[in-house]
N, C-alpha and C. Protein backbone atom coordinates (compact mmCIF):
# COMPACT_ATOMS: atom_id res chain seq x y z
N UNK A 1 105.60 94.06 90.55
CA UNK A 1 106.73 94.26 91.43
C UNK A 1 106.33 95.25 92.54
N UNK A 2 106.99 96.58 92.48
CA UNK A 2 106.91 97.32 93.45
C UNK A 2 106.25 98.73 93.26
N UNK A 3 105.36 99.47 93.94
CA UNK A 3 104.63 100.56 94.08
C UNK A 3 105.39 101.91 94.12
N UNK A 4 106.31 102.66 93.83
CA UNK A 4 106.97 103.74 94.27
C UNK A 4 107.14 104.83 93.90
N UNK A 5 107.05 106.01 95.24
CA UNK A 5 106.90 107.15 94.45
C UNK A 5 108.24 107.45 94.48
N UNK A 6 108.54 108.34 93.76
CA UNK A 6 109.78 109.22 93.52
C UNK A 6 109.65 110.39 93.55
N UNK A 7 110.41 111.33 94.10
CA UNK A 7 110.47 112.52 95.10
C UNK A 7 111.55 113.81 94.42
N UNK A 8 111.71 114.01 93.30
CA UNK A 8 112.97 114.93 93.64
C UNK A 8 112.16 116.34 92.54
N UNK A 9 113.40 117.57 92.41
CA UNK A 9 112.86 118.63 91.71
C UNK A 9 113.91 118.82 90.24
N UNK A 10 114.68 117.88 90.14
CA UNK A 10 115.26 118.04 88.79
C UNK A 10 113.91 116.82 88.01
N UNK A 11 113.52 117.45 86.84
CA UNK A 11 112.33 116.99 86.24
C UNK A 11 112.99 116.27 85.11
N UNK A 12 114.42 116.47 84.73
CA UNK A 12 114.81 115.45 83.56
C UNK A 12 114.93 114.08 84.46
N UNK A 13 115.86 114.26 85.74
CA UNK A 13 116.26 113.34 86.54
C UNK A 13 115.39 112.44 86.87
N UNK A 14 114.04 113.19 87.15
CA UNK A 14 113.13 112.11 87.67
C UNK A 14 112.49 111.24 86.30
N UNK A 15 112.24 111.85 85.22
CA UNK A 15 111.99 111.03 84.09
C UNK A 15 112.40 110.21 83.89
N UNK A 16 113.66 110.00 83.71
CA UNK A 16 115.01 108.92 83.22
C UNK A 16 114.29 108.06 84.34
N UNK A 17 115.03 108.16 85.88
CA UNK A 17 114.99 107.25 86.73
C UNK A 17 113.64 106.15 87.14
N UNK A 18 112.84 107.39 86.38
CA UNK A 18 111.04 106.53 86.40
C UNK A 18 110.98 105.85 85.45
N UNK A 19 111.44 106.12 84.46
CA UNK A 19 111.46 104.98 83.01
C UNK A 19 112.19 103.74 83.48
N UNK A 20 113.52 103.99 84.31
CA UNK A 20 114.22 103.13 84.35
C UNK A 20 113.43 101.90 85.30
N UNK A 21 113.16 102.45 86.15
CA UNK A 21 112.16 101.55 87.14
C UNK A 21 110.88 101.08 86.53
N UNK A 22 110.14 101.91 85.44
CA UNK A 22 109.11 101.45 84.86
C UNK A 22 109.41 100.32 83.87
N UNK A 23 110.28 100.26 83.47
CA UNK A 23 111.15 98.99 82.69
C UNK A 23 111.81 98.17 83.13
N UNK A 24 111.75 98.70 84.82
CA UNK A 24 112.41 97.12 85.69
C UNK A 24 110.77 96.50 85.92
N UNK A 25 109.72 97.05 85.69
CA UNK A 25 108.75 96.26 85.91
C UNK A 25 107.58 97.20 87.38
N UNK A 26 108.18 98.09 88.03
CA UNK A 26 107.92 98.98 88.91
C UNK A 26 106.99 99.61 88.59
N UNK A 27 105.34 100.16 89.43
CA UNK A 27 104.56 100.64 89.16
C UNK A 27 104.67 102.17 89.66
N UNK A 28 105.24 103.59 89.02
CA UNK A 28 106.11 104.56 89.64
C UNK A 28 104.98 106.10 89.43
N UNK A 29 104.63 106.68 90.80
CA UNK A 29 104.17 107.57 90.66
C UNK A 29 105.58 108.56 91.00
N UNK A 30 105.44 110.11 90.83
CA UNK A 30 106.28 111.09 90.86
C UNK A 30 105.78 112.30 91.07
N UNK A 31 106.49 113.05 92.20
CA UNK A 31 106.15 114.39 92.33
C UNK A 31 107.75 115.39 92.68
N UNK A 32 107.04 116.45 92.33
CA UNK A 32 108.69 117.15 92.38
C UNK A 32 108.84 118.10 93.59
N UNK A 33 108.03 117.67 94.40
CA UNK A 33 108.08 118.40 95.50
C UNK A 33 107.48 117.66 97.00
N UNK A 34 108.28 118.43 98.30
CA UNK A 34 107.63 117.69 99.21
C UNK A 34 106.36 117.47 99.27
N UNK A 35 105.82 119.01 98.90
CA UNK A 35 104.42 119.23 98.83
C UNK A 35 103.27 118.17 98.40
N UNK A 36 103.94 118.36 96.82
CA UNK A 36 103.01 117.39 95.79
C UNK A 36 103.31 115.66 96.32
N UNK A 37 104.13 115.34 97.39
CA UNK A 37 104.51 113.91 97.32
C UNK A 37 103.43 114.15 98.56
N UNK A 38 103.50 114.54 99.41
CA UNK A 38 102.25 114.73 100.36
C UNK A 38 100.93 114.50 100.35
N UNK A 39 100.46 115.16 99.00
CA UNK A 39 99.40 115.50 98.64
C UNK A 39 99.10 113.95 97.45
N UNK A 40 99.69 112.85 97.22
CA UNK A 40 99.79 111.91 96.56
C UNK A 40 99.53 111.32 97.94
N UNK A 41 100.38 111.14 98.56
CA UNK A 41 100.25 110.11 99.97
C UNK A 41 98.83 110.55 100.70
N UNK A 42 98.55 111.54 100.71
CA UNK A 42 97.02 111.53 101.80
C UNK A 42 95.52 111.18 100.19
N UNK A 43 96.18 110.88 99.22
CA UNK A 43 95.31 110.21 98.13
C UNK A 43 95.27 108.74 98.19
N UNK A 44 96.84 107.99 98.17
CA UNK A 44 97.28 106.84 98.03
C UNK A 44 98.90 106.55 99.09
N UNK A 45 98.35 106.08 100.14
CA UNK A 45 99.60 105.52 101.11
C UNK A 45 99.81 104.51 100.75
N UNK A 46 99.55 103.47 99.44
CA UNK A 46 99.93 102.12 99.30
C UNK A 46 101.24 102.06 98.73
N UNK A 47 102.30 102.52 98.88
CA UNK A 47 103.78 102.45 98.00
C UNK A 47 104.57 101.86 99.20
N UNK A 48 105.26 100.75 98.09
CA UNK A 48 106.34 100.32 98.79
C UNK A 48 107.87 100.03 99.21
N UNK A 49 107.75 101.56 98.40
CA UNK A 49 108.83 102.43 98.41
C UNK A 49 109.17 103.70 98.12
N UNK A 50 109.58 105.11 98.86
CA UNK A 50 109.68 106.01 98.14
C UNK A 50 111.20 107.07 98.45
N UNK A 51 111.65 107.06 97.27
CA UNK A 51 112.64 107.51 96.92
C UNK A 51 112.65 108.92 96.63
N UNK A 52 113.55 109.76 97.87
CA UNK A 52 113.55 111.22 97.19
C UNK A 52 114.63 111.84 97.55
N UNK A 53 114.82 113.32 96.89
CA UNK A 53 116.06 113.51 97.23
C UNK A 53 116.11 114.56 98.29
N UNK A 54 117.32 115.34 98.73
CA UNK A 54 117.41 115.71 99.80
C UNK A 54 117.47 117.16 99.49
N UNK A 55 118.00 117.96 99.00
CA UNK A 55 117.40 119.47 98.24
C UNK A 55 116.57 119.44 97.14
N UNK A 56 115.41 120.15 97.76
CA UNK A 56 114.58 120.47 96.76
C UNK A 56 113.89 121.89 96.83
N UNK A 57 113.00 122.78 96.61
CA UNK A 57 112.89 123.56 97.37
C UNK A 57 113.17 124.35 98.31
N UNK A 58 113.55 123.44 99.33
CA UNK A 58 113.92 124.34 100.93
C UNK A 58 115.49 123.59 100.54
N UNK A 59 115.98 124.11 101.28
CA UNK A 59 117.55 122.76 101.60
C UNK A 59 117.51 121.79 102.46
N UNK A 60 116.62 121.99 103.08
CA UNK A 60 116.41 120.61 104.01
C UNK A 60 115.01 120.19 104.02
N UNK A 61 114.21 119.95 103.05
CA UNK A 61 113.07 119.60 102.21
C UNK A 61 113.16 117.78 102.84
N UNK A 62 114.17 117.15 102.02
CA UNK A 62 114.28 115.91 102.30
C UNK A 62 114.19 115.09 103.51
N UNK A 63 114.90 115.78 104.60
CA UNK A 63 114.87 115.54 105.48
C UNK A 63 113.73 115.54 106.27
N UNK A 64 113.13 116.52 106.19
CA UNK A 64 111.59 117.03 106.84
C UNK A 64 110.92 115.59 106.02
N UNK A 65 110.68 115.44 104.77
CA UNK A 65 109.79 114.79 104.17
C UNK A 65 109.76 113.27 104.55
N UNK A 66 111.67 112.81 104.75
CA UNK A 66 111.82 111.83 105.02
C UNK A 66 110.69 111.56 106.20
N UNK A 67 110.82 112.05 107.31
CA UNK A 67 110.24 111.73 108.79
C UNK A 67 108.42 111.93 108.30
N UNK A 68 108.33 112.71 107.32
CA UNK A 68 106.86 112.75 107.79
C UNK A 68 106.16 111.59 106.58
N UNK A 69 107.07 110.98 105.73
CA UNK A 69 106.71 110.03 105.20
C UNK A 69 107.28 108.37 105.80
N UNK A 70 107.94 109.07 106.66
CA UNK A 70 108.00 107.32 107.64
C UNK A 70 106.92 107.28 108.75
N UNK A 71 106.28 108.73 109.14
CA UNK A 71 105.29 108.45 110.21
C UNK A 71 103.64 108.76 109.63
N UNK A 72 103.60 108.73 108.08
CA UNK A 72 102.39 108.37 107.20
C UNK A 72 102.69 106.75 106.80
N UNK A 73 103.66 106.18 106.42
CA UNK A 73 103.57 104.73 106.33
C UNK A 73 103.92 104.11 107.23
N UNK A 74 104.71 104.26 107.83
CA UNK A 74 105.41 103.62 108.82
C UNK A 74 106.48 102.37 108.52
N UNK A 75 106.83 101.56 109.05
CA UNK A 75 107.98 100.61 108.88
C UNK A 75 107.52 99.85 107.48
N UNK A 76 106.08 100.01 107.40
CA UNK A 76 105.76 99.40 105.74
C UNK A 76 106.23 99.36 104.45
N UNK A 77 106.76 100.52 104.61
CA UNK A 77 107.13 101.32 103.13
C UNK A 77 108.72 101.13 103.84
N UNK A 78 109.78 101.53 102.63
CA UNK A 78 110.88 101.94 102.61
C UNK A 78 111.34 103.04 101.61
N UNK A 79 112.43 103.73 102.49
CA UNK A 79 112.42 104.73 101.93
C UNK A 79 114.05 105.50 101.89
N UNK A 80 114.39 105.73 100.58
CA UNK A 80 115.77 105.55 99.86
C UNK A 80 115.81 107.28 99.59
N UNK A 81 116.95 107.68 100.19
CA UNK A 81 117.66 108.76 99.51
C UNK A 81 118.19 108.96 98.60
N UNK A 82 118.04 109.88 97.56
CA UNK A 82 119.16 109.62 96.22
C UNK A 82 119.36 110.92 96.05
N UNK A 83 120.49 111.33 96.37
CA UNK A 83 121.11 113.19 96.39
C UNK A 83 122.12 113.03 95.93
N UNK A 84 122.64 114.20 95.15
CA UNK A 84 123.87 114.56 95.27
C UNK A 84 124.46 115.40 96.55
N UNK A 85 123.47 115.63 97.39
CA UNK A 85 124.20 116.80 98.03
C UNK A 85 125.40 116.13 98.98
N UNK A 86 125.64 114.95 99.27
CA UNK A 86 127.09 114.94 99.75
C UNK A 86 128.02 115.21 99.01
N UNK A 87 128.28 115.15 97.87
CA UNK A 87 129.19 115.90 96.47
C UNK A 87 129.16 117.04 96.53
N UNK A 88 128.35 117.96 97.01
CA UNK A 88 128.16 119.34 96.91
C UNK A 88 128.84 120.36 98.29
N UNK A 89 128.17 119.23 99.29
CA UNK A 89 127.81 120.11 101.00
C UNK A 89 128.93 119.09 101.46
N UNK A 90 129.11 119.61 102.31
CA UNK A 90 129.96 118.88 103.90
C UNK A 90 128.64 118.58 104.83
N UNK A 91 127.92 117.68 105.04
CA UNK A 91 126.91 117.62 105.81
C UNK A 91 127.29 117.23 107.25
N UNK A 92 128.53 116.84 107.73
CA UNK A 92 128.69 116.85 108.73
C UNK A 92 128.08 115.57 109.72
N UNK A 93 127.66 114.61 109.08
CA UNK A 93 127.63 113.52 109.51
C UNK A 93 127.81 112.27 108.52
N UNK A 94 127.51 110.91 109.22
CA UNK A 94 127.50 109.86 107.96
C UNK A 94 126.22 109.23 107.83
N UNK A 95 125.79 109.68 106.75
CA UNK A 95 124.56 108.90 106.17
C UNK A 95 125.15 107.70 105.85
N UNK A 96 125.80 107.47 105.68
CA UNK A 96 125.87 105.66 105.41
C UNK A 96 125.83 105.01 106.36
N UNK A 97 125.97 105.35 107.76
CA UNK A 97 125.99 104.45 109.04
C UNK A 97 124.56 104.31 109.65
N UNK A 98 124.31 103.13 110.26
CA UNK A 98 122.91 102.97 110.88
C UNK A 98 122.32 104.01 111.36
N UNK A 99 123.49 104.75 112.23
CA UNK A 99 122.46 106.16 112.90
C UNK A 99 122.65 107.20 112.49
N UNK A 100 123.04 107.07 111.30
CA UNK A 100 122.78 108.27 110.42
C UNK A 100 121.86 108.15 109.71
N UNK A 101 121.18 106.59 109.28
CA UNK A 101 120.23 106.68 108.39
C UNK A 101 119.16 106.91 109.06
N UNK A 102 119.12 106.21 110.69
CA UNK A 102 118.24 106.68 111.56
C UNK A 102 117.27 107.91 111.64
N UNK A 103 118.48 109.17 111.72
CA UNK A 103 118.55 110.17 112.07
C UNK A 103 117.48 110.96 110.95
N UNK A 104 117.78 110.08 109.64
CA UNK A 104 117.22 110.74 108.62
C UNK A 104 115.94 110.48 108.48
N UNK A 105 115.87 108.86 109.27
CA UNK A 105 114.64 107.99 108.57
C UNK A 105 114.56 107.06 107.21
N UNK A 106 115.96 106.88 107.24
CA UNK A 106 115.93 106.52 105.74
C UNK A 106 116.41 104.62 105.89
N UNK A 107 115.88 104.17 104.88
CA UNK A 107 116.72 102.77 104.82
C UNK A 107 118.15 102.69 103.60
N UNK A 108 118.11 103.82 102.97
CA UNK A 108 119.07 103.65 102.01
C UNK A 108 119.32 104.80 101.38
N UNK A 109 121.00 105.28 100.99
CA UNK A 109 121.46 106.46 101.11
C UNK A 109 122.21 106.30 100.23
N UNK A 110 122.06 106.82 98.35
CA UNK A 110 122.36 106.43 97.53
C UNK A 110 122.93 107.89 97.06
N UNK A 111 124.38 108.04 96.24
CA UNK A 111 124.72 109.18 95.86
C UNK A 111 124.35 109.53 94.15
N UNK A 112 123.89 110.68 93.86
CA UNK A 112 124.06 110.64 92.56
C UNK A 112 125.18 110.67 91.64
N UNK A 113 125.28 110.51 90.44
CA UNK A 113 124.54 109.77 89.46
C UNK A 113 124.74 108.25 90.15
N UNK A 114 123.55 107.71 89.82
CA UNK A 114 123.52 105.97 90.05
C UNK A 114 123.00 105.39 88.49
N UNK A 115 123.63 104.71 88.57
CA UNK A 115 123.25 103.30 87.43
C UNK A 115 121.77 102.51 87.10
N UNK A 116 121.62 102.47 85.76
CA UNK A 116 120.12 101.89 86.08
C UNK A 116 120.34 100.58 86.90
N UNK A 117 121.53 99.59 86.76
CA UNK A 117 121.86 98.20 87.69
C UNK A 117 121.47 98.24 88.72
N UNK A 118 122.54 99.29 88.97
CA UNK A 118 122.64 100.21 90.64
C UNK A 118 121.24 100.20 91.20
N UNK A 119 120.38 101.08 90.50
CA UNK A 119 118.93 101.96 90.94
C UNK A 119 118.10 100.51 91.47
N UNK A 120 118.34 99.69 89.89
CA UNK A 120 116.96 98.28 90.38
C UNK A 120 117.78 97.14 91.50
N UNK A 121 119.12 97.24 91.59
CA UNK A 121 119.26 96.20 92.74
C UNK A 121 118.89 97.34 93.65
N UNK A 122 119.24 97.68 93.93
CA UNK A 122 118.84 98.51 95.65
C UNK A 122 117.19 98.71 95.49
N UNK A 123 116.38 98.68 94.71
CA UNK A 123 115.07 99.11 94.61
C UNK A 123 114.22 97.06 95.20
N UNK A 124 115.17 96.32 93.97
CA UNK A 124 115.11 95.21 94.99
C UNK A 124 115.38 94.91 96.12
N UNK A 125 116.38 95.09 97.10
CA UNK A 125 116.72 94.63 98.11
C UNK A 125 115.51 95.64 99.20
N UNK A 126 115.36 96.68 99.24
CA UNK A 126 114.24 97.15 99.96
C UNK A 126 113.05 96.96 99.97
N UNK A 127 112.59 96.37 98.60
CA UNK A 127 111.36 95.93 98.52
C UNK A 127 111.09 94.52 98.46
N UNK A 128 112.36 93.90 99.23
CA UNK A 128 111.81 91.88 99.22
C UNK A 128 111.27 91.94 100.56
């Protein structure tokens, strides 16, 4: 199926969600930081998809990472938000609208908790 890394700093969160994808059939690397997802991508840019979240570290970690992992793959890869922080923050715009996802770099803007259903259709639809 599909190549993808996964991006966030809660370490139970990312377990679950990597199993879940590793049992949709998904070949899933993981790092818990912008850093370490960086340092995976200048090893291996072949993913064809990577999913991370939007606080991690810094508070605006995600965002930064988003852009510098759309201009290491480019339109090749896709690349999915999965935060809670609209539950948390007032962010002051809409990530769900085209130019908000723009803005982010993102193709898909998923709130937490999501469903394993949830996780593998949207993991499909970005990666057909």
């Amino acid at each position: 199926m599909a190549r993808i890394l996964m991006v966030d700093d809660d370490a139970d969160f990312l377990e679950v969600q990597s199993r879940v994808l590793d049992r949709g059939g998904h070949e899933v690397a993981t790092a818990h930081n912008g850093s370490e997802a960086l340092d995976l991508l200048g090893k291996d840019s072949n993913f064809d998809l990577v999913i991370l979240d939007l606080m991690m570290d810094q508070s605006d970690e995600g965002f930064t990472l988003a852009h510098r992992v759309r201009s290491l793959l480019g339109d090749g890869a896709s690349i999915m938000i999965l935060t809670g922080v609209r539950r948390a923050h007032d962010l002051g715009f809409d990530l769900d609208s085209p130019a908000g996802r723009k803005w982010i770099d993102a193709d898909d803007f998923v709130e937490k908790p999501i469903s394993a259903d949830d996780l593998l259709e949207r993991v499909r639809r970005l990666v057909e």
